[in-house]
Structures are given as structure tokens and as C-alpha cells.
N, C-alpha and C. Protein backbone atom coordinates (compact mmCIF):
# COMPACT_ATOMS: atom_id res chain seq x y z
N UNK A 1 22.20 30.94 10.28
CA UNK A 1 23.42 30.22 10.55
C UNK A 1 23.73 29.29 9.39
N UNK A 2 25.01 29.25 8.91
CA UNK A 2 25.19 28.55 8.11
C UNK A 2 26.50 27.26 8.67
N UNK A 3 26.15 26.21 8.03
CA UNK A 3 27.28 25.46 8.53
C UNK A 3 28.21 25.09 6.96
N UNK A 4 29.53 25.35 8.19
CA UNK A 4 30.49 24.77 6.50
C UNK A 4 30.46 23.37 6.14
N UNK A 5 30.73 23.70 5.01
CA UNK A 5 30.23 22.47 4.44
C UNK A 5 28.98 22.28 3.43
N UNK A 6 28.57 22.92 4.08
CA UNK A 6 26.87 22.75 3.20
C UNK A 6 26.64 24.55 2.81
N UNK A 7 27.02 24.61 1.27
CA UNK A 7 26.86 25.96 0.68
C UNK A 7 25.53 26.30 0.48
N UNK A 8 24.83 26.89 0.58
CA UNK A 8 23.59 27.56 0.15
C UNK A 8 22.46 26.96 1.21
N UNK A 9 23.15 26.25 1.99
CA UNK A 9 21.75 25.52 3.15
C UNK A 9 22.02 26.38 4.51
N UNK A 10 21.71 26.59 5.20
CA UNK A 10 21.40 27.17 6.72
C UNK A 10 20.43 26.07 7.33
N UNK A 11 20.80 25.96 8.27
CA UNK A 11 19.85 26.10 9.55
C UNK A 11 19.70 26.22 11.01
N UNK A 12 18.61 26.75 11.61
CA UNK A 12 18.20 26.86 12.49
C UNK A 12 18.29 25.78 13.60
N UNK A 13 18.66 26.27 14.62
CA UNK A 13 18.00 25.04 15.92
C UNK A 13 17.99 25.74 17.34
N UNK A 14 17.53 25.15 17.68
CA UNK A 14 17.28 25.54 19.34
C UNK A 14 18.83 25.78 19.84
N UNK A 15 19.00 26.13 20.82
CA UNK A 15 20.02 26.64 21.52
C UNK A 15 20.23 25.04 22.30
N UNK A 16 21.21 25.15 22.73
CA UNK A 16 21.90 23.75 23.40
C UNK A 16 20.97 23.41 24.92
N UNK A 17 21.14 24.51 25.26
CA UNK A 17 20.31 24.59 26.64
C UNK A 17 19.30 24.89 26.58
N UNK A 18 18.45 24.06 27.12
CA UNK A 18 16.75 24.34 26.80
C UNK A 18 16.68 25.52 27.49
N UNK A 19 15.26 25.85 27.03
CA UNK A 19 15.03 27.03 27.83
C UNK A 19 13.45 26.90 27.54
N UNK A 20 12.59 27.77 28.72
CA UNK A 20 11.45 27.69 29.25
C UNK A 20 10.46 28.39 27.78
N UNK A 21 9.48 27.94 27.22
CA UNK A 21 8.50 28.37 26.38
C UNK A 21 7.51 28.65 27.11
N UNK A 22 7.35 29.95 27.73
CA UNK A 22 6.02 30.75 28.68
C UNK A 22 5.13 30.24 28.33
N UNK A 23 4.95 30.16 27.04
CA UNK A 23 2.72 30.00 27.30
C UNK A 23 2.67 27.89 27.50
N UNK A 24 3.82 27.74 27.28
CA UNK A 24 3.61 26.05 27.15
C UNK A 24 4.05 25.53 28.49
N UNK A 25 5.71 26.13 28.85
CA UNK A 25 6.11 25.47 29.92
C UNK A 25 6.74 24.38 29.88
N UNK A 26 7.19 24.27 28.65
CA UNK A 26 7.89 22.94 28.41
C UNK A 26 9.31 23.49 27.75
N UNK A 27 10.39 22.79 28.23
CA UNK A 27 11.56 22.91 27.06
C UNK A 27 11.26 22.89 25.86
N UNK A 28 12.15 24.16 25.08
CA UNK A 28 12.13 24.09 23.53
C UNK A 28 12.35 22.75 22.84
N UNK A 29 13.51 22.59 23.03
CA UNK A 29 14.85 21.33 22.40
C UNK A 29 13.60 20.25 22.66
N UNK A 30 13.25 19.70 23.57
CA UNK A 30 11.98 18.77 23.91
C UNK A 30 10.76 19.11 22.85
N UNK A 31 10.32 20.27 22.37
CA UNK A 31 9.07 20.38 21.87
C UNK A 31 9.46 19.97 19.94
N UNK A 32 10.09 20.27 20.01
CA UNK A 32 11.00 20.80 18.26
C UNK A 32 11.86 21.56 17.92
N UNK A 33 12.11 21.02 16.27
CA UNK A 33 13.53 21.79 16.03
C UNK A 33 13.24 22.04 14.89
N UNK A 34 13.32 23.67 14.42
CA UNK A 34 13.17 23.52 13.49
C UNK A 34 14.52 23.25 11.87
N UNK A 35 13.65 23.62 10.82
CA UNK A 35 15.32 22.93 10.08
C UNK A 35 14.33 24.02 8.71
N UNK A 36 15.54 24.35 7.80
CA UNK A 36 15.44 25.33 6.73
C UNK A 36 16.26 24.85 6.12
N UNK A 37 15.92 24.27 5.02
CA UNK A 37 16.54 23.60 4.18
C UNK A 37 15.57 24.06 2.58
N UNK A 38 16.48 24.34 1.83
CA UNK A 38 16.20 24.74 -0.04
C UNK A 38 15.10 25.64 0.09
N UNK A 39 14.72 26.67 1.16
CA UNK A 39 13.52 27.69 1.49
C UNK A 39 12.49 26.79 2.01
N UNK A 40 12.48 25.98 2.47
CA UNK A 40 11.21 25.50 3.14
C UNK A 40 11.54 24.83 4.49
N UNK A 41 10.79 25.52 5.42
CA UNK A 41 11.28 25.84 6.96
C UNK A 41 10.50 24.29 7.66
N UNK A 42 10.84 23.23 7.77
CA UNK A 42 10.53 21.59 8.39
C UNK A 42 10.92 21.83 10.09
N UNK A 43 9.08 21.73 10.76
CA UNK A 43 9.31 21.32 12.08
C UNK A 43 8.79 20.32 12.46
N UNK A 44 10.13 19.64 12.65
CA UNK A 44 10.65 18.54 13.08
C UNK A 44 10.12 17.96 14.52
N UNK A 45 8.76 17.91 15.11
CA UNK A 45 8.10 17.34 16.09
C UNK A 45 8.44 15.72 16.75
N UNK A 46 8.40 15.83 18.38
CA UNK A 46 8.64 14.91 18.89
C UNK A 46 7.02 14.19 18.51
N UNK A 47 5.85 14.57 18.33
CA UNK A 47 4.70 14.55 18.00
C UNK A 47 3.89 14.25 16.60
N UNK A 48 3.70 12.93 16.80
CA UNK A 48 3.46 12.33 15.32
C UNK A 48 1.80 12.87 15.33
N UNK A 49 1.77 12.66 13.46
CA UNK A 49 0.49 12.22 13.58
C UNK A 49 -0.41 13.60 12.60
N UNK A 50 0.09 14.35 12.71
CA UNK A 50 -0.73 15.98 12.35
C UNK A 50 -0.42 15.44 10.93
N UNK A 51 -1.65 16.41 10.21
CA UNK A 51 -1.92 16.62 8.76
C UNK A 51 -0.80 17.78 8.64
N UNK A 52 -0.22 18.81 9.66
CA UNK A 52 0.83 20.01 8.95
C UNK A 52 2.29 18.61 9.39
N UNK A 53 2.43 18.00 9.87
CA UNK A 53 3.52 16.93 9.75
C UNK A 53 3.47 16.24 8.89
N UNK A 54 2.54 15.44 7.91
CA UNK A 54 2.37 14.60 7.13
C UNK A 54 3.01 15.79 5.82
N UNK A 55 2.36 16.64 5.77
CA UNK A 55 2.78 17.36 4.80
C UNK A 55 3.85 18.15 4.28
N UNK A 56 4.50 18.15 5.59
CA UNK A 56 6.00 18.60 5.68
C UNK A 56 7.04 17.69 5.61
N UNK A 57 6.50 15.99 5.58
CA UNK A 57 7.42 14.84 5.11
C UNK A 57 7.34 15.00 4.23
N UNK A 58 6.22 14.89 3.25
CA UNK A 58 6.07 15.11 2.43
C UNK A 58 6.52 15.60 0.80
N UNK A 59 6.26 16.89 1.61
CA UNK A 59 7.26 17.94 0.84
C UNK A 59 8.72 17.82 0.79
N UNK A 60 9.29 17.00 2.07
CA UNK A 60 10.50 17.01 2.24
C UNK A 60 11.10 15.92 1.23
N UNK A 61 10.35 15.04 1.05
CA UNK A 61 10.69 13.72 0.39
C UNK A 61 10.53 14.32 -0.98
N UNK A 62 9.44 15.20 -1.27
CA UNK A 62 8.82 15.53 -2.76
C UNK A 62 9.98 16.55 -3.26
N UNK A 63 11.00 17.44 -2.38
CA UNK A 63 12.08 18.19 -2.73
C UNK A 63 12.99 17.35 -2.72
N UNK A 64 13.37 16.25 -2.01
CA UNK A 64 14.63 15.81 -2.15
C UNK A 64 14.75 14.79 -3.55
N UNK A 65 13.95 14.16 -3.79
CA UNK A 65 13.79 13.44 -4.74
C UNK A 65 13.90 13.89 -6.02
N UNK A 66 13.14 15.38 -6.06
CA UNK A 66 13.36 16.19 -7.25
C UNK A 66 14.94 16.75 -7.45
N UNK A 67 15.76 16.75 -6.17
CA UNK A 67 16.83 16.52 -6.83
C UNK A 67 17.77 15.50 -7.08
N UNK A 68 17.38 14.65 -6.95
CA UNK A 68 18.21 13.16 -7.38
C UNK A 68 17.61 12.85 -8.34
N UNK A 69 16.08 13.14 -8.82
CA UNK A 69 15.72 13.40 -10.52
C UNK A 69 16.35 14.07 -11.24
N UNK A 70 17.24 15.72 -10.44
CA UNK A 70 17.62 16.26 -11.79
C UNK A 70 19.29 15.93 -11.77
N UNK A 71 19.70 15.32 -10.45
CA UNK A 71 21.16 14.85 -10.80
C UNK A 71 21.21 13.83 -11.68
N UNK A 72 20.54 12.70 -11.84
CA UNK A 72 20.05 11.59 -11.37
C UNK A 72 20.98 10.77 -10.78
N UNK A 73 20.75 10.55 -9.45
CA UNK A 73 21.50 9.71 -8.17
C UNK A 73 20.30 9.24 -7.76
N UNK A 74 20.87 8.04 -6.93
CA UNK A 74 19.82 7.31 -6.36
C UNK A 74 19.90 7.68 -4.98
N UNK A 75 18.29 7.71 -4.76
CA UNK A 75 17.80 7.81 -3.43
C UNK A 75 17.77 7.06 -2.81
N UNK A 76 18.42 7.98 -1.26
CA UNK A 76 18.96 7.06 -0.71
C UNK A 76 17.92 7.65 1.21
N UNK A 77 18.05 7.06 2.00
CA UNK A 77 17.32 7.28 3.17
C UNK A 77 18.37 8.04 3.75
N UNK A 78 19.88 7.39 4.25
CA UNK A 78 20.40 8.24 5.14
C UNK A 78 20.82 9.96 4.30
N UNK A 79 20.97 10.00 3.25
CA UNK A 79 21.02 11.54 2.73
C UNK A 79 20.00 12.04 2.79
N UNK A 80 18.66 12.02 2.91
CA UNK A 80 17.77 12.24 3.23
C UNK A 80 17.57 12.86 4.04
N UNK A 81 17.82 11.81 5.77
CA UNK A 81 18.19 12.20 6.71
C UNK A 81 19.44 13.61 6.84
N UNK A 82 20.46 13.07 6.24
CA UNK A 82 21.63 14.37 6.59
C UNK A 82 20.96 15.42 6.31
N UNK A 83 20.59 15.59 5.19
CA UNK A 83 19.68 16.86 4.09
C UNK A 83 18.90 17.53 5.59
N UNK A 84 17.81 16.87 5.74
CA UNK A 84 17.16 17.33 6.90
C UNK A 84 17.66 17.49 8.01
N UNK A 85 18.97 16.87 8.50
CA UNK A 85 19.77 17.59 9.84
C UNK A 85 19.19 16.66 11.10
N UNK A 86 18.82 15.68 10.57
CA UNK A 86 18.32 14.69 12.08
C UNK A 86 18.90 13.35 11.70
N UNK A 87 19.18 12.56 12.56
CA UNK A 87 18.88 11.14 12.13
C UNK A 87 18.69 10.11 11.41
N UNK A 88 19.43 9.37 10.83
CA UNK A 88 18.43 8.33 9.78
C UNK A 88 17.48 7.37 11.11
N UNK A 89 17.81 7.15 12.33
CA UNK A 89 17.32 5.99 12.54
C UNK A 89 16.18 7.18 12.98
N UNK A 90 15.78 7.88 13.63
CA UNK A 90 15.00 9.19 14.06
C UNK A 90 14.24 9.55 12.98
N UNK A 91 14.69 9.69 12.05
CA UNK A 91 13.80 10.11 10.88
C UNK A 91 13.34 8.48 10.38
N UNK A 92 13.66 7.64 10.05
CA UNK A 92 13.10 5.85 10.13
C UNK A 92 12.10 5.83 11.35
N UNK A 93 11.67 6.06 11.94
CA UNK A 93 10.86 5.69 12.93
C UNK A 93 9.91 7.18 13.19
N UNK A 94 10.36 8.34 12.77
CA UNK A 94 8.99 9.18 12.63
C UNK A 94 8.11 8.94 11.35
N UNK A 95 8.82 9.08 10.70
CA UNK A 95 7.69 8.41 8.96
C UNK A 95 6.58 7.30 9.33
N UNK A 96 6.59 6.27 9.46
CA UNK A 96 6.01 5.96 9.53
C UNK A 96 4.92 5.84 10.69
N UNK A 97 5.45 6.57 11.65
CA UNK A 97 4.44 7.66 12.61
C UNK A 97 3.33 8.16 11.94
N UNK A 98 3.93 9.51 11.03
CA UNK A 98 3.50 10.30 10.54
C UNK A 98 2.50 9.45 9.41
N UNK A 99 3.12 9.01 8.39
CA UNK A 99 1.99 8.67 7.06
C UNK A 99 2.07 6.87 7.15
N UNK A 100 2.34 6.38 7.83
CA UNK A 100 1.77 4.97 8.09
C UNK A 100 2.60 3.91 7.38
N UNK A 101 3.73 4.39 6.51
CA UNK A 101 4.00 3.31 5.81
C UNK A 101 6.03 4.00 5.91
N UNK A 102 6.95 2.82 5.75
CA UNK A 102 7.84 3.23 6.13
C UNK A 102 8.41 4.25 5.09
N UNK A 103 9.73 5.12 5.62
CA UNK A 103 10.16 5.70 4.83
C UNK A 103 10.97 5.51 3.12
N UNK A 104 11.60 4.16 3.39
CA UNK A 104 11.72 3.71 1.94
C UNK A 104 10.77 3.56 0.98
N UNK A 105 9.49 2.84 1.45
CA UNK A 105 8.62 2.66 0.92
C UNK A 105 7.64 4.10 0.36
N UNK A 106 7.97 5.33 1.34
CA UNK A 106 7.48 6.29 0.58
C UNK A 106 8.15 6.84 -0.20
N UNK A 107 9.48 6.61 -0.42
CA UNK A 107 10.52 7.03 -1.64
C UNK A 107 10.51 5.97 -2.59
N UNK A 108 10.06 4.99 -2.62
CA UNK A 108 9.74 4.13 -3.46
C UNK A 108 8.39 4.20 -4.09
N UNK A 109 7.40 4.48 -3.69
CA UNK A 109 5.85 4.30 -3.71
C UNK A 109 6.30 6.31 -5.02
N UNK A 110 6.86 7.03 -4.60
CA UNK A 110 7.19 8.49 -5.37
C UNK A 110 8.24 7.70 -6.40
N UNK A 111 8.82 7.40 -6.66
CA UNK A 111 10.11 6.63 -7.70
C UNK A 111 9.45 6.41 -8.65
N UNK A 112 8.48 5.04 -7.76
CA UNK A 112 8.00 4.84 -8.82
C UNK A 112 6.49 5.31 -10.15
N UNK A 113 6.14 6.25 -8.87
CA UNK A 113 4.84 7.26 -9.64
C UNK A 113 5.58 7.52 -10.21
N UNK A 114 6.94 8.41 -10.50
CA UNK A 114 7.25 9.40 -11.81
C UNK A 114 7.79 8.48 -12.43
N UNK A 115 8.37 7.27 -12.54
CA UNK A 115 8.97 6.06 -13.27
C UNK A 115 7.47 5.86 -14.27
N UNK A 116 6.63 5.63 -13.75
CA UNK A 116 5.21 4.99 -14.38
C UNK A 116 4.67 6.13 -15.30
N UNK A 117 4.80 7.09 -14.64
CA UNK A 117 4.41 8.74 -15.97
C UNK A 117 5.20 9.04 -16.65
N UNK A 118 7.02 8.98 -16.70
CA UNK A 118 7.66 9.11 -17.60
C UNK A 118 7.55 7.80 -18.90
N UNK A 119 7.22 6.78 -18.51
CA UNK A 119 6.99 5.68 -19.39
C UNK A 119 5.50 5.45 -20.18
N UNK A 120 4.64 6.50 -19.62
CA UNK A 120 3.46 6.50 -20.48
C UNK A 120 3.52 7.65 -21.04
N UNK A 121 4.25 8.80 -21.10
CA UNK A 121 4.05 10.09 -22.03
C UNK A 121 5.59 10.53 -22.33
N UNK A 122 6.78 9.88 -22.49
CA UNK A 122 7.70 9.75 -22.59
C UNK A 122 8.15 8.65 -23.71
N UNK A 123 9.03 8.80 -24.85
CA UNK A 123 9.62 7.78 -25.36
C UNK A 123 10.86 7.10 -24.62
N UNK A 124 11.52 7.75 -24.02
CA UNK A 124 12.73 8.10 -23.04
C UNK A 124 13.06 6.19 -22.98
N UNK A 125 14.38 6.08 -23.31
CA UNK A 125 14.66 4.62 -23.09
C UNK A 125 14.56 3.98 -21.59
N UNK A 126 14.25 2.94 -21.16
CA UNK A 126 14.33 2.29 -19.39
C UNK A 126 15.25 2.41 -18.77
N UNK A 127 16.38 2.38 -19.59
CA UNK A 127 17.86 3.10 -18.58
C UNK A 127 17.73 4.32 -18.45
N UNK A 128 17.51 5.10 -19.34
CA UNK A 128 17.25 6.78 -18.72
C UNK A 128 16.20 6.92 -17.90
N UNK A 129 15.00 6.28 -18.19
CA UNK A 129 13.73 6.31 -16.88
C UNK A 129 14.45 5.79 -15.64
N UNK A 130 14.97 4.92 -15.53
CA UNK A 130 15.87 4.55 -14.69
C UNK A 130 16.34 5.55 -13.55
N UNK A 131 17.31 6.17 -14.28
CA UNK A 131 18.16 7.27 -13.75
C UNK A 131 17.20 8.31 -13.51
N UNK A 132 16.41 8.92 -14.26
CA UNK A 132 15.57 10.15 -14.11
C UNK A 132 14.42 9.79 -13.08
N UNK A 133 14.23 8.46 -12.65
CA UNK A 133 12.86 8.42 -11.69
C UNK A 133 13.73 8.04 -10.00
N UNK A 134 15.50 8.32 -10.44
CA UNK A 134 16.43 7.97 -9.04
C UNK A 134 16.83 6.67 -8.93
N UNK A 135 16.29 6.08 -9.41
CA UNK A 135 17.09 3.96 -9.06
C UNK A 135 18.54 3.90 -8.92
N UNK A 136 19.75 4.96 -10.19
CA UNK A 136 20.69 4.32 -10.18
C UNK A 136 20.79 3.52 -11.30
N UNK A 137 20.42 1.95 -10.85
CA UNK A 137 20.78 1.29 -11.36
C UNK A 137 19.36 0.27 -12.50
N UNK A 138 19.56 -0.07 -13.78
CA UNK A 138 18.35 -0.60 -14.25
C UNK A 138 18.21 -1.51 -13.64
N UNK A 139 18.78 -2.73 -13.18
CA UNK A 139 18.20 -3.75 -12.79
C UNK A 139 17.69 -3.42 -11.44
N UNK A 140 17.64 -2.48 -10.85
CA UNK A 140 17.12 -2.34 -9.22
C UNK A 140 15.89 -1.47 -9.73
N UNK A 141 15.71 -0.87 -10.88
CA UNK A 141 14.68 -0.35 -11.26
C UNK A 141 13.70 -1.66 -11.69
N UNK A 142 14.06 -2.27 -13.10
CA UNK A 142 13.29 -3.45 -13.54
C UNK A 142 12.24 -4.16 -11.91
N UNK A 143 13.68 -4.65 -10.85
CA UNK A 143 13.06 -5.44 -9.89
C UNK A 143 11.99 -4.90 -9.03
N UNK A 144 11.79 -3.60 -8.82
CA UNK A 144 11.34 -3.04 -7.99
C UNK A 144 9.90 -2.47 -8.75
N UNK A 145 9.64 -2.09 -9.94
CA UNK A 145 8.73 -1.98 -10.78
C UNK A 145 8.13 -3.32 -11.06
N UNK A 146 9.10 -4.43 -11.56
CA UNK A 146 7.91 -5.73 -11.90
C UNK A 146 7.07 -5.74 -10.30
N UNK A 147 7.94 -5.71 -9.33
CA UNK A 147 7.02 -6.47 -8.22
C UNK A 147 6.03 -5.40 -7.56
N UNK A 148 5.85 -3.79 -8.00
CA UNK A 148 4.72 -2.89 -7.69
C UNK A 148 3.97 -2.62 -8.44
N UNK A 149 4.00 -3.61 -10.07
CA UNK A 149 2.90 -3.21 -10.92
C UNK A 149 2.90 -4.55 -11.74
N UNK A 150 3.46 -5.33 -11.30
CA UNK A 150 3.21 -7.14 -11.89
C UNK A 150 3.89 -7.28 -13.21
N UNK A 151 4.21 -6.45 -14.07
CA UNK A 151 4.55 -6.37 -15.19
C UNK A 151 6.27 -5.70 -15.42
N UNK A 152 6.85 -5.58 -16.13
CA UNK A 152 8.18 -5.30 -16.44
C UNK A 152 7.40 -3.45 -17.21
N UNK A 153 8.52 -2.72 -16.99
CA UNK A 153 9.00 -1.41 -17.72
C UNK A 153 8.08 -1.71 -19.16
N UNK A 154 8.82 -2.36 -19.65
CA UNK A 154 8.37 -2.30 -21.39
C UNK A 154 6.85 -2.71 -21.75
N UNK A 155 6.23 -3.51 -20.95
CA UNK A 155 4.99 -4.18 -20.88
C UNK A 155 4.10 -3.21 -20.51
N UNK A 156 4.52 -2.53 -19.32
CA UNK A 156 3.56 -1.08 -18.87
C UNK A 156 3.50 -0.13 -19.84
N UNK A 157 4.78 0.18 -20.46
CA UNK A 157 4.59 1.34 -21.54
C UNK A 157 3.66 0.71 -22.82
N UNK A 158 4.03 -0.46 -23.10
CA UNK A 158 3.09 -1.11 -24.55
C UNK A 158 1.36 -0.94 -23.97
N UNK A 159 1.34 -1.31 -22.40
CA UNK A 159 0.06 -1.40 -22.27
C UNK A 159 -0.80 0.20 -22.29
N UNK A 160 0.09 0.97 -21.69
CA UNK A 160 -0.10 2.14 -21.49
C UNK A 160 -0.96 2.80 -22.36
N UNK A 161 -0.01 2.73 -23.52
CA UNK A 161 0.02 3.27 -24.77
C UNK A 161 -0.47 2.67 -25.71
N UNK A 162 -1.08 1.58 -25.71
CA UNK A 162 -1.96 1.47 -26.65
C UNK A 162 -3.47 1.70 -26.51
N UNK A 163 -3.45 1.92 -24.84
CA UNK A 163 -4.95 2.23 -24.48
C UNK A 163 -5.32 3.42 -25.09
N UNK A 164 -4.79 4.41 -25.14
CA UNK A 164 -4.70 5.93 -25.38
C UNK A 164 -5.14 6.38 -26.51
């Protein structure tokens, strides 16, 4: 199924009306939904907590991000959400179910890993790290890097790189 609007995405979902799952006995729509998004099929559990859920946020966050790296746009939570076909406040409150720490913070905690590796094996100026690690904007990059690694952009790369 494809919906208009969204070219090259499909997805899947349960039928409107639940219906009986024999070996379980429980409504579908109640158990999960699934979602197919860029070839990788995300089920979407009322049921936190699993290592195949952790890994399917995961991945979901680790694909979406890679494309606001190669647009470079900033990441954002509720596109996130749309992307995946549920909720922002639904998807805000399973994340940190699932891997313990909230959902910004795991798009932040990924930002800024590839922000910190493009600036140690990269000459690439801080406004383009900027844009290429998703911020947007430098100064929301600068602020958000001094206060997860104590130091400013330019200080990490000098330190980086002279260890080496």
C-alpha cells in the first residue's frame, strides 16, 4: 500500500477492525503494527523492553539521521515520528521504554558521535560539520557539543589531532 504523498514509502498496517490472532488470542491492532519504511520492516510493539525493539529504534534513528546527514537538515523528533507513521508523543514515551534515555537525547547522543569523528579525521570547516552531523544551525551545534564534551568544536579537533 502506498499512501499519496509519500513517493517511494509504503506501508503496512493492521486492518481497522481488529481481528482474532489464533495461536495468541489477542487483537492484532492491540499487539502491533507493523511499518516499512526505506526497506526495513519496524514492529512497532505495545511492549517495551526487547533487545529485537531496541534495535529496531535503533536502526530507525540510525536511517533517519543518515538522511538529514546527506540533505543536511536538522533533526527533528516529530519527522521522525511522521517517517515512522506513529506519533510523536507515542513514539516520545516508547524510546525511552525501550533504550532508557529519551528520544532527543538519542538523536543527540548519534549527532553528536558523527560531529566528534568528522572533526577528528576530517578538515571540513564547523559550519559544514555542523550541517553534515544535522544541527542546522552552528550555534545550536557549538552549544550542544561544548556542554557533551566540555570543550568547544575547535578545541576537540586541536586536541584530537595532536594526539595522533
Amino acid at each position: 500500500m502506498t499512501r499519496s504523498g509519500e513517493a517511494g514509502r509504503s506501508s503496512t498496517r493492521f486492518p481497522e477492525k481488529e481481528s482474532e490472532d489464533p495461536q495468541r488470542g489477542v487483537g492484532l491492532r492491540s499487539f502491533a503494527r507493523l511499518r516499512f519504511t526505506k526497506g526495513v520492516i519496524f514492529v512497532i510493539s505495545r511492549r517495551a523492553g526487547s533487545a529485537a525493539q531496541r534495535q529496531r529504534i535503533e536502526r530507525a534513528i540510525e536511517l533517519y539521521l543518515r538522511d538529514c546527514y546527506r540533505l543536511r537538515t536538522a533533526a527533528r523528533v516529530s519527522e521522525l515520528a511522521q517517517n515512522l507513521g506513529i506519533s510523536r508523543p507515542y513514539l516520545s514515551r516508547m524510546v525511552p521504554a525501550i533504550l532508557g534515555i529519551s528520544l532527543r537525547e538519542a538523536l543527540r547522543r548519534r549527532q553528536l558521535d558523527h560531529a566528534a569523528s568528522l572533526l577528528a579525521k576530517t578538515r571540513l570547516p564547523i559550519h559544514e560539520i555542523a550541517l553534515r552531523a544535522a544541527f542546522g544551525h552552528q550555534g545550536t551545534f557549538f552549544r550542544v557539543f561544548r556542554k557533551a564534551f566540555g570543550e568547544s568544536p575547535d578545541t576537540y579537533r586541536s586536541r584530537v589531532t595532536n594526539c595522533e
